[in-house]
PDB file of N, CA and C in Angstrom:
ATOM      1  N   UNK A   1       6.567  -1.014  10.325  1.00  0.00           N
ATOM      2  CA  UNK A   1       7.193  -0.204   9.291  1.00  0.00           C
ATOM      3  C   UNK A   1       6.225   0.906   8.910  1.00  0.00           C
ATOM      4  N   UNK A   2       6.529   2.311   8.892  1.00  0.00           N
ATOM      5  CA  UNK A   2       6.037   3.088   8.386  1.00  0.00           C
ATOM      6  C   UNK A   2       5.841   3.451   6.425  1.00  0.00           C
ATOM      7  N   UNK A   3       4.618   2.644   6.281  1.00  0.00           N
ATOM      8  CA  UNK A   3       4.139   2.580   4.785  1.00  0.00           C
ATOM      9  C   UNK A   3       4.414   4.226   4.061  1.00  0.00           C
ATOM     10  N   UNK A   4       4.231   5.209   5.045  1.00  0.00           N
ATOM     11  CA  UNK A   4       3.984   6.469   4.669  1.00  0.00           C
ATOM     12  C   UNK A   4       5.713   6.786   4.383  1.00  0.00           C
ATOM     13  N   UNK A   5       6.866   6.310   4.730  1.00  0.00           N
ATOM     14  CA  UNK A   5       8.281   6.755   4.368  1.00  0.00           C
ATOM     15  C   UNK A   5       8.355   5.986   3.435  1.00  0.00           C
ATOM     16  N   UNK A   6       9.907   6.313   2.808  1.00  0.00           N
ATOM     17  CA  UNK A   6      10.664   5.453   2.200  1.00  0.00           C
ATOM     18  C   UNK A   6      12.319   6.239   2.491  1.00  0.00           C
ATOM     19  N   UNK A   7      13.122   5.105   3.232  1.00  0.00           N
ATOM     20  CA  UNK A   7      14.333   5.668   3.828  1.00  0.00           C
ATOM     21  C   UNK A   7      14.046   6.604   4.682  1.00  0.00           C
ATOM     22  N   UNK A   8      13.267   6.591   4.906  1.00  0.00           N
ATOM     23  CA  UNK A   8      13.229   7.612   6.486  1.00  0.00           C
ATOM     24  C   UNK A   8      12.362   9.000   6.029  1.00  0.00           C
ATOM     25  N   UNK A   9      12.142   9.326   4.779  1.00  0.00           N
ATOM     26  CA  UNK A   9      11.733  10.548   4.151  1.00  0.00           C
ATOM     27  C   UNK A   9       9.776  10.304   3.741  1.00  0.00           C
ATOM     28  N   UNK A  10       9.187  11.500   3.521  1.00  0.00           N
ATOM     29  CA  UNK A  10       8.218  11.073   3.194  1.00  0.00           C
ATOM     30  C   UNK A  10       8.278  10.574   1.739  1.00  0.00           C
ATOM     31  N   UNK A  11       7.017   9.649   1.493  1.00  0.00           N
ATOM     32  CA  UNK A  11       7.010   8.878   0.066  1.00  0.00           C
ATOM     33  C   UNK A  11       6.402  10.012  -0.647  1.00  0.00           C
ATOM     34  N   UNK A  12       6.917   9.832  -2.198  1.00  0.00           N
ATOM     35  CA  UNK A  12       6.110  10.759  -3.183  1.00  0.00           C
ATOM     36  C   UNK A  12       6.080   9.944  -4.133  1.00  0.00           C
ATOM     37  N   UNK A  13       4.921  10.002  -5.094  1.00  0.00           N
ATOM     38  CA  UNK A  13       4.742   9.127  -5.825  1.00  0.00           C
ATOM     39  C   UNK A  13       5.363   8.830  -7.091  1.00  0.00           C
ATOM     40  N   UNK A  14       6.374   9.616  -7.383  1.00  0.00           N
ATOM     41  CA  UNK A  14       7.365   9.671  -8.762  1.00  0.00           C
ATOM     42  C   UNK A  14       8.671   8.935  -8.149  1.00  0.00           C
ATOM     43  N   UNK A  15       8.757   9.205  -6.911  1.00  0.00           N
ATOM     44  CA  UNK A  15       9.995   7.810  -6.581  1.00  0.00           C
ATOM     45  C   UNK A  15       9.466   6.527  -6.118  1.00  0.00           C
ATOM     46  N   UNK A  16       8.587   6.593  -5.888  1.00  0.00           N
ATOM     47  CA  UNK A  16       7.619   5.321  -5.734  1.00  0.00           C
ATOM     48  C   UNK A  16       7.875   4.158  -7.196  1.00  0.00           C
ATOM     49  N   UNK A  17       7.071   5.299  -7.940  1.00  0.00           N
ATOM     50  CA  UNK A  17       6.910   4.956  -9.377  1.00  0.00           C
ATOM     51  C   UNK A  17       8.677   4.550  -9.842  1.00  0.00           C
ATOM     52  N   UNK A  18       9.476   5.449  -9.712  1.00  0.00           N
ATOM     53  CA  UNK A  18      11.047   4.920 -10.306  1.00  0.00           C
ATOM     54  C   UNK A  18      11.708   3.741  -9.646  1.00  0.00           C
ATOM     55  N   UNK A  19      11.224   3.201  -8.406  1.00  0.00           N
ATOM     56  CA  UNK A  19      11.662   2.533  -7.658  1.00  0.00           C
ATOM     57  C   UNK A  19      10.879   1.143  -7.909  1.00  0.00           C
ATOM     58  N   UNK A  20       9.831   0.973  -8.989  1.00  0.00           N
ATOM     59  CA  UNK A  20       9.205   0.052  -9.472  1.00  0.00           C
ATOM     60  C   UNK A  20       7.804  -0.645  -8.322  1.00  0.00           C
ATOM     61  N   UNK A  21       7.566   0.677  -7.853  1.00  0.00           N
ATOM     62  CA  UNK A  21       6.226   0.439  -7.377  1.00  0.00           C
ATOM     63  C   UNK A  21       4.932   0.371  -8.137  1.00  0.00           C
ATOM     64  N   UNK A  22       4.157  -0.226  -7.981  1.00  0.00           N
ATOM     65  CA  UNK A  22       2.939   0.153  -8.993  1.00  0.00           C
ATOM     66  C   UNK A  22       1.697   0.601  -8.174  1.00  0.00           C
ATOM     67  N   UNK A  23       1.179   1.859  -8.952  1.00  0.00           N
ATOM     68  CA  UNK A  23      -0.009   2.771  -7.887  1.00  0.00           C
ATOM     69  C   UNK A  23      -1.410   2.017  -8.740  1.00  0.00           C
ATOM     70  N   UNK A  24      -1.822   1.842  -7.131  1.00  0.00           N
ATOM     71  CA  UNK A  24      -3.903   1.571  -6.865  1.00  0.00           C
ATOM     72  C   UNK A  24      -4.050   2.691  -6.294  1.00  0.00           C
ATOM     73  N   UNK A  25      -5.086   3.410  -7.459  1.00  0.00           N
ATOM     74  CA  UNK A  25      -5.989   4.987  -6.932  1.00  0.00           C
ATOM     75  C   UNK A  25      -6.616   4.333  -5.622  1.00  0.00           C
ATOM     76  N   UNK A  26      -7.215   5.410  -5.414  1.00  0.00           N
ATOM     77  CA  UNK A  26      -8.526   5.667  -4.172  1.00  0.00           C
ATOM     78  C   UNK A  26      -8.512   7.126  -4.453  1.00  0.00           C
ATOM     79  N   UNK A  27      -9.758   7.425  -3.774  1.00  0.00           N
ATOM     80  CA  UNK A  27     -10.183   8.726  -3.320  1.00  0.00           C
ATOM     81  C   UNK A  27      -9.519   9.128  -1.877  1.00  0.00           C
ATOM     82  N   UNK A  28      -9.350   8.798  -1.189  1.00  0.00           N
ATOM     83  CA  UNK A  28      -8.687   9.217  -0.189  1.00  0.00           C
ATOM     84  C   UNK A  28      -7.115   8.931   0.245  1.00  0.00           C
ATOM     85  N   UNK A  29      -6.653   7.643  -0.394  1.00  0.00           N
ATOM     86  CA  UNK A  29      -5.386   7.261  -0.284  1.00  0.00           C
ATOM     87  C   UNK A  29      -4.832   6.559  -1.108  1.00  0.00           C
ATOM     88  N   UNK A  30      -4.150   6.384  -2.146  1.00  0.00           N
ATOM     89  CA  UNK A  30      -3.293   5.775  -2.616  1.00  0.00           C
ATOM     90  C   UNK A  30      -2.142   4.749  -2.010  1.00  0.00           C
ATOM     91  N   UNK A  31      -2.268   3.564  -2.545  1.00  0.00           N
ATOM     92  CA  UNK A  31      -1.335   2.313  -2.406  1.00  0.00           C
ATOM     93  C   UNK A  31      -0.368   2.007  -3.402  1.00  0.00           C
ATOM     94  N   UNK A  32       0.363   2.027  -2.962  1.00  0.00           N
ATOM     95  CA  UNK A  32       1.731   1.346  -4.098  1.00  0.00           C
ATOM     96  C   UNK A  32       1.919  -0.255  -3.364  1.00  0.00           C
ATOM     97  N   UNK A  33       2.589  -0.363  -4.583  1.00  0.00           N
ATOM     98  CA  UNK A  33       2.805  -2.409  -4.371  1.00  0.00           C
ATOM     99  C   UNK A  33       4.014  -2.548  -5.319  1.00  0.00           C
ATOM    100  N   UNK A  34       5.096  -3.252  -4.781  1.00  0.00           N
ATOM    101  CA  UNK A  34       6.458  -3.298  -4.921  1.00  0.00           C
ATOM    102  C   UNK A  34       6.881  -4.798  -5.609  1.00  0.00           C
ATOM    103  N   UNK A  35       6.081  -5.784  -6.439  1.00  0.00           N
ATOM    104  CA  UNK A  35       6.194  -7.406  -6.072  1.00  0.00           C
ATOM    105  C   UNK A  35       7.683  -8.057  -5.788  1.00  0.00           C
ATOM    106  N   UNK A  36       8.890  -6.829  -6.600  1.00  0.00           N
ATOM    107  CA  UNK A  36       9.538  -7.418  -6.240  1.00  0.00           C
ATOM    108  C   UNK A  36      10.352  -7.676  -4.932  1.00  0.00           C
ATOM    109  N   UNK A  37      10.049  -6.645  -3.803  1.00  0.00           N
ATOM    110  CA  UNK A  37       9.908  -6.709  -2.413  1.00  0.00           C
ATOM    111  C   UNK A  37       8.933  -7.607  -1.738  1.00  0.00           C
ATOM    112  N   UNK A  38       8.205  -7.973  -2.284  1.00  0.00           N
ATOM    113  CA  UNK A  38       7.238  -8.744  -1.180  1.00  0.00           C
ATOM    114  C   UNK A  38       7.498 -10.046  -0.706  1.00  0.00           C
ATOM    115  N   UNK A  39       7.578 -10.030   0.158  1.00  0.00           N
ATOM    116  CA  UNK A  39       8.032 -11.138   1.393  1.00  0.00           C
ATOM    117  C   UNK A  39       6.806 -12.671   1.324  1.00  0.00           C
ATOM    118  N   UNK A  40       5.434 -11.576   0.988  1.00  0.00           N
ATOM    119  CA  UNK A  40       4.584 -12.968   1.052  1.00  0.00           C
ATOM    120  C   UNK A  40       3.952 -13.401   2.093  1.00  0.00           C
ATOM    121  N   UNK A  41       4.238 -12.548   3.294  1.00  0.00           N
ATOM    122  CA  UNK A  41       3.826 -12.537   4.638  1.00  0.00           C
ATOM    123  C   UNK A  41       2.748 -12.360   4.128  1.00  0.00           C
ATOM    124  N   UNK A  42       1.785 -11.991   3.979  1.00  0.00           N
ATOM    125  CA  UNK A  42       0.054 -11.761   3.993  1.00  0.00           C
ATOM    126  C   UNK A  42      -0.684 -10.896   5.106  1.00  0.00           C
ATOM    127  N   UNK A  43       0.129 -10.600   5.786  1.00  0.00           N
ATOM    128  CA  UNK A  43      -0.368  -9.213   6.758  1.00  0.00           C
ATOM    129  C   UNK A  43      -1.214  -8.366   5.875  1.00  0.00           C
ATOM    130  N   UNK A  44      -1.062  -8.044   4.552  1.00  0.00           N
ATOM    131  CA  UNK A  44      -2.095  -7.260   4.127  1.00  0.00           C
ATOM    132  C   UNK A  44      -3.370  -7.994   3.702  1.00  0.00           C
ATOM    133  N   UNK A  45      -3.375  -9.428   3.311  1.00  0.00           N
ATOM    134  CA  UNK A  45      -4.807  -9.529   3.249  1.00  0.00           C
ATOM    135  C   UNK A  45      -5.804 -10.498   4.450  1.00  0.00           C
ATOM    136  N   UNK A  46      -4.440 -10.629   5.280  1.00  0.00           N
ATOM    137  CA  UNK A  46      -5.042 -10.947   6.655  1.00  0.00           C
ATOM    138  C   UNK A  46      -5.829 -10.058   7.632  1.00  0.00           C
ATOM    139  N   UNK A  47      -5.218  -8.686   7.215  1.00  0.00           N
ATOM    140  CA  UNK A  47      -5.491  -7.390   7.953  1.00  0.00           C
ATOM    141  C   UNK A  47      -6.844  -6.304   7.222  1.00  0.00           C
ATOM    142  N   UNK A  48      -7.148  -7.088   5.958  1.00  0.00           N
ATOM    143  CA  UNK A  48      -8.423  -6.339   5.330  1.00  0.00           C
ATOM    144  C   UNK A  48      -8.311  -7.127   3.815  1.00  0.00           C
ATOM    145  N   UNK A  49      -9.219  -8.087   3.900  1.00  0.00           N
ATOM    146  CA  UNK A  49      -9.356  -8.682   2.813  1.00  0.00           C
ATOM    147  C   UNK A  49     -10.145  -8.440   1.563  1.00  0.00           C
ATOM    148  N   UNK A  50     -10.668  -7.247   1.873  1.00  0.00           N
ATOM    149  CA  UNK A  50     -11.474  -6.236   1.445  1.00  0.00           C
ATOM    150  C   UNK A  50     -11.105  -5.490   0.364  1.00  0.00           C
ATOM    151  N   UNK A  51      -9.680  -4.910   0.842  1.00  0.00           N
ATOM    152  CA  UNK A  51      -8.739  -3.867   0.230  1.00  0.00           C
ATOM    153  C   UNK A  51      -7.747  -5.016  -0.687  1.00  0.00           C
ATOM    154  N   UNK A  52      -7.264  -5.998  -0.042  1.00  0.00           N
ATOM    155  CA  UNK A  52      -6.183  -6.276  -0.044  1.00  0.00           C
ATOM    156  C   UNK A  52      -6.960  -8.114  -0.698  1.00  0.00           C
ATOM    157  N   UNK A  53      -6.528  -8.535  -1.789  1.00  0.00           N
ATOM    158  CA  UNK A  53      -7.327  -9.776  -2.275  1.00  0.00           C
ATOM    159  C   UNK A  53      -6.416 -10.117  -3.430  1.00  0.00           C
ATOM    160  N   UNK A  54      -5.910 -11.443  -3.517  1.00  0.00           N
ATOM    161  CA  UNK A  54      -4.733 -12.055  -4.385  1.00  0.00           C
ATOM    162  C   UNK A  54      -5.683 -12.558  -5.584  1.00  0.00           C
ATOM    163  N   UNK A  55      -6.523 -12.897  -5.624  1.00  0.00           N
ATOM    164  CA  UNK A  55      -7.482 -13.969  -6.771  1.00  0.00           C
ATOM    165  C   UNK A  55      -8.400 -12.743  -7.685  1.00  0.00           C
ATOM    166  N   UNK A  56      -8.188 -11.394  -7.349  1.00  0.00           N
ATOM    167  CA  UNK A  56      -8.911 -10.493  -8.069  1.00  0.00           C
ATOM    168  C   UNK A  56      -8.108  -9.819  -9.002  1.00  0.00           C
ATOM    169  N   UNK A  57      -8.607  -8.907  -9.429  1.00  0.00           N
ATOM    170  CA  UNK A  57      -8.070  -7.814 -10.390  1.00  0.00           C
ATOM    171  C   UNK A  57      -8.376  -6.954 -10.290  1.00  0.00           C
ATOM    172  N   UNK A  58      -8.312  -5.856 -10.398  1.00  0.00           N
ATOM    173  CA  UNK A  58      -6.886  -5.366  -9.875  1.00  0.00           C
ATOM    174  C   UNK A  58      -7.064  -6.374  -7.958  1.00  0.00           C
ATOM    175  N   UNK A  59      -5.842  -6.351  -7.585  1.00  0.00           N
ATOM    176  CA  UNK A  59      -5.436  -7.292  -6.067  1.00  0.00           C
ATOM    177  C   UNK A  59      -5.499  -5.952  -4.835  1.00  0.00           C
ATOM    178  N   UNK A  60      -5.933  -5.122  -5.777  1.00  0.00           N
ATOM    179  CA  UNK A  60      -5.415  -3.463  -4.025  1.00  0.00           C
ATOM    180  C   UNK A  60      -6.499  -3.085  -4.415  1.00  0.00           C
ATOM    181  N   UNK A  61      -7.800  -2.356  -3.864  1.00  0.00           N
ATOM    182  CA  UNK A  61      -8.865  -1.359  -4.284  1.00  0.00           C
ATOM    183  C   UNK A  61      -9.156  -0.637  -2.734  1.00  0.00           C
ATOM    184  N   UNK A  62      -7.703   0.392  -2.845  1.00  0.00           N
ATOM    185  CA  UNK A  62      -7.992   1.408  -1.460  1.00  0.00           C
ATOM    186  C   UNK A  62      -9.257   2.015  -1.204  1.00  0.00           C
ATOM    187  N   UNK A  63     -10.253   2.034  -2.231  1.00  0.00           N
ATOM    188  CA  UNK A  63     -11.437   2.427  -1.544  1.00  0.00           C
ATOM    189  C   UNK A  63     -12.360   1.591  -1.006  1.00  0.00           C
ATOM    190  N   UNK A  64     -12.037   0.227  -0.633  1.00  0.00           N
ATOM    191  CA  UNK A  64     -12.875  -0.892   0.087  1.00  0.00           C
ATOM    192  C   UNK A  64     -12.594  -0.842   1.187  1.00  0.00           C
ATOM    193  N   UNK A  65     -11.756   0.131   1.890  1.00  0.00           N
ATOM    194  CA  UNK A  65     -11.831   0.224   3.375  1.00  0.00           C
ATOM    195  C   UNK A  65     -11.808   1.704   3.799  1.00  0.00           C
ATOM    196  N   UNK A  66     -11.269   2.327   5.399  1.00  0.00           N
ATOM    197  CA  UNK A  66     -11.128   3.517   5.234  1.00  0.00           C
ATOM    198  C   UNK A  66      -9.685   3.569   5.097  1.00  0.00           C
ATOM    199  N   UNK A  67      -9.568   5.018   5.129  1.00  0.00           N
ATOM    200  CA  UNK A  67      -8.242   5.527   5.146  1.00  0.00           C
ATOM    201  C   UNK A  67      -6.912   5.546   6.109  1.00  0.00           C
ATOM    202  N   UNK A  68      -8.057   5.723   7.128  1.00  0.00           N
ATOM    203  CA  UNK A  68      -7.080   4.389   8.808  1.00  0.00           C
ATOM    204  C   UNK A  68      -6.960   3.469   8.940  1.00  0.00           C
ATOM    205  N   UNK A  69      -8.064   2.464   8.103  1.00  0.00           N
ATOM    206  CA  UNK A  69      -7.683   1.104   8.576  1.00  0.00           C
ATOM    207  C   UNK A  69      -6.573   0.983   7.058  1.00  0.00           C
ATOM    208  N   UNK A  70      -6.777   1.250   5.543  1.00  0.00           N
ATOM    209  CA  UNK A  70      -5.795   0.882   4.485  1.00  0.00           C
ATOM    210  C   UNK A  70      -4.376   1.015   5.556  1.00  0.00           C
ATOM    211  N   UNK A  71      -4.233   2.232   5.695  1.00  0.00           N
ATOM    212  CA  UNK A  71      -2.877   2.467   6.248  1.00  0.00           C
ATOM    213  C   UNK A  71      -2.788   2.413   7.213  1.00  0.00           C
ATOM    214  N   UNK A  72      -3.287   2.036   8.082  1.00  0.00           N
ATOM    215  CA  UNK A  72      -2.377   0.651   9.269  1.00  0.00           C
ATOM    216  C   UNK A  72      -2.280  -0.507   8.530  1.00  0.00           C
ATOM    217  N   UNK A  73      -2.905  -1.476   8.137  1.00  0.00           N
ATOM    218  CA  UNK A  73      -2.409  -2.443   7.279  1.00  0.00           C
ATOM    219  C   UNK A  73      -0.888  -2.643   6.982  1.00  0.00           C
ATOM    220  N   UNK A  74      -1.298  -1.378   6.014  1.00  0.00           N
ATOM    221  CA  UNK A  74       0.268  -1.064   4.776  1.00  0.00           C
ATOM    222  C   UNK A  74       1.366  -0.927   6.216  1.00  0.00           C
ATOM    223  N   UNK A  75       1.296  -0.380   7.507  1.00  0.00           N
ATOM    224  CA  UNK A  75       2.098  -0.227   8.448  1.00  0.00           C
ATOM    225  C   UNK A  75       2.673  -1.730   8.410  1.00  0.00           C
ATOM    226  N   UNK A  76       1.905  -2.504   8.529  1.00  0.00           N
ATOM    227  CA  UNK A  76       2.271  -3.973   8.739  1.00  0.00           C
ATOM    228  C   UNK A  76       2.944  -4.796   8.312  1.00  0.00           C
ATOM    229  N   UNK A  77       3.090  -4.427   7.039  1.00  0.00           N
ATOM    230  CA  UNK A  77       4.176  -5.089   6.332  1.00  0.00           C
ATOM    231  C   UNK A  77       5.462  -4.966   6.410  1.00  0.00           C
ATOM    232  N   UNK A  78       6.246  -6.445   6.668  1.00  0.00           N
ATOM    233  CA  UNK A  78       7.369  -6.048   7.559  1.00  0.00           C
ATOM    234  C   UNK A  78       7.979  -5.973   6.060  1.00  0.00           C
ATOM    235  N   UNK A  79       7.784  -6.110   4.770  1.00  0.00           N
ATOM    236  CA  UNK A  79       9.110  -5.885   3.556  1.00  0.00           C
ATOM    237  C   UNK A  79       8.879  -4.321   2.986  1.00  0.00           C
ATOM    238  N   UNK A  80       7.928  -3.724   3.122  1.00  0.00           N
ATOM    239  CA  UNK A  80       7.872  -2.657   2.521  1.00  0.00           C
ATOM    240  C   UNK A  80       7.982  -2.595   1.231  1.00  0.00           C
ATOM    241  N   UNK A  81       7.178  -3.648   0.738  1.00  0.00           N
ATOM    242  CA  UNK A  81       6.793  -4.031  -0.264  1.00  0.00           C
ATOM    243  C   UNK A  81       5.094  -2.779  -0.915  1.00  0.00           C
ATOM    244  N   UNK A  82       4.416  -2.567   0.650  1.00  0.00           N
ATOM    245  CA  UNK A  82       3.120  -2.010   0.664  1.00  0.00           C
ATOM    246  C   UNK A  82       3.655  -0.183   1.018  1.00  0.00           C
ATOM    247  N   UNK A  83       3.576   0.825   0.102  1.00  0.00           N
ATOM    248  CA  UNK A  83       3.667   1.725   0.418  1.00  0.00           C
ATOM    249  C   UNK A  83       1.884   2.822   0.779  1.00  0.00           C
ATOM    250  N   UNK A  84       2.327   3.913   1.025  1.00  0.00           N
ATOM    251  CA  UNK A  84       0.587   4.755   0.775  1.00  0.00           C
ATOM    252  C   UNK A  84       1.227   6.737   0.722  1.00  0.00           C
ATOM    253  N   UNK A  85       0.136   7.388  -0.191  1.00  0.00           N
ATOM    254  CA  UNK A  85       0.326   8.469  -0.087  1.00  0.00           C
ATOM    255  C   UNK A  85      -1.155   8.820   0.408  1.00  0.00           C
ATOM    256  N   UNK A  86      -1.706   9.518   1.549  1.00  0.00           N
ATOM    257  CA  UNK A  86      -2.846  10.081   2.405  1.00  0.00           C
ATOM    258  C   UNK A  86      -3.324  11.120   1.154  1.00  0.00           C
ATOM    259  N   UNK A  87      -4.218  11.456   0.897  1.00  0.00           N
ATOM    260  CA  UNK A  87      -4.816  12.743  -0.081  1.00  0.00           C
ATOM    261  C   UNK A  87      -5.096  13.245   1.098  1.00  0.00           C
ATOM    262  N   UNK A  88      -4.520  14.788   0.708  1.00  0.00           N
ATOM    263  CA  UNK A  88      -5.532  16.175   1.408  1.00  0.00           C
ATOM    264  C   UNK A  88      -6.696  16.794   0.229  1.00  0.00           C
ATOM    265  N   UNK A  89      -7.498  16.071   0.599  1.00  0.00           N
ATOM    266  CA  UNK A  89      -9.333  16.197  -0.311  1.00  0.00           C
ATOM    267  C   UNK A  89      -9.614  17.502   0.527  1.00  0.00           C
TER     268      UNK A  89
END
């Protein structure tokens, strides 16, 4: 699944946000997290446990990995529960 769409379009973060996503900053990429989509598969903290950690607080901190590996991850999730917006820094 492409983390970077939603319905086929690129993601922006005000329909993210209306659609009841909740945004984790980074400096280079931003993560949204959907709970009530999430499947529970664990592809994201199987795939970087780093970024991606259930027993912490905040559970997303996009700047514990890079910006290729966050978003392949977020690719992985088959509910699309895990969205991302890339910064042009």
């Amino acid at each position: 699944m492409d983390g970077s769409k939603l319905n086929q379009e690129p993601v922006n973060e005000e329909e993210l946000i209306e659609k009841g996503y909740r945004k984790y900053h980074g400096e280079g990429i931003d993560i949204y997290y959907n709970k009530d989509i999430c499947a529970h598969i664990g592809n994201c903290v199987r795939g970087n446990p780093e970024i991606f950690e259930v027993g912490r607080r905040p559970w997303i901190i996009p700047d514990n990995g890079s910006v290729e590996n966050a978003s392949y991850v977020v690719d992985t999730c088959p509910s699309g529960a895990l969205k991302y917006v890339i910064k042009n820094n």
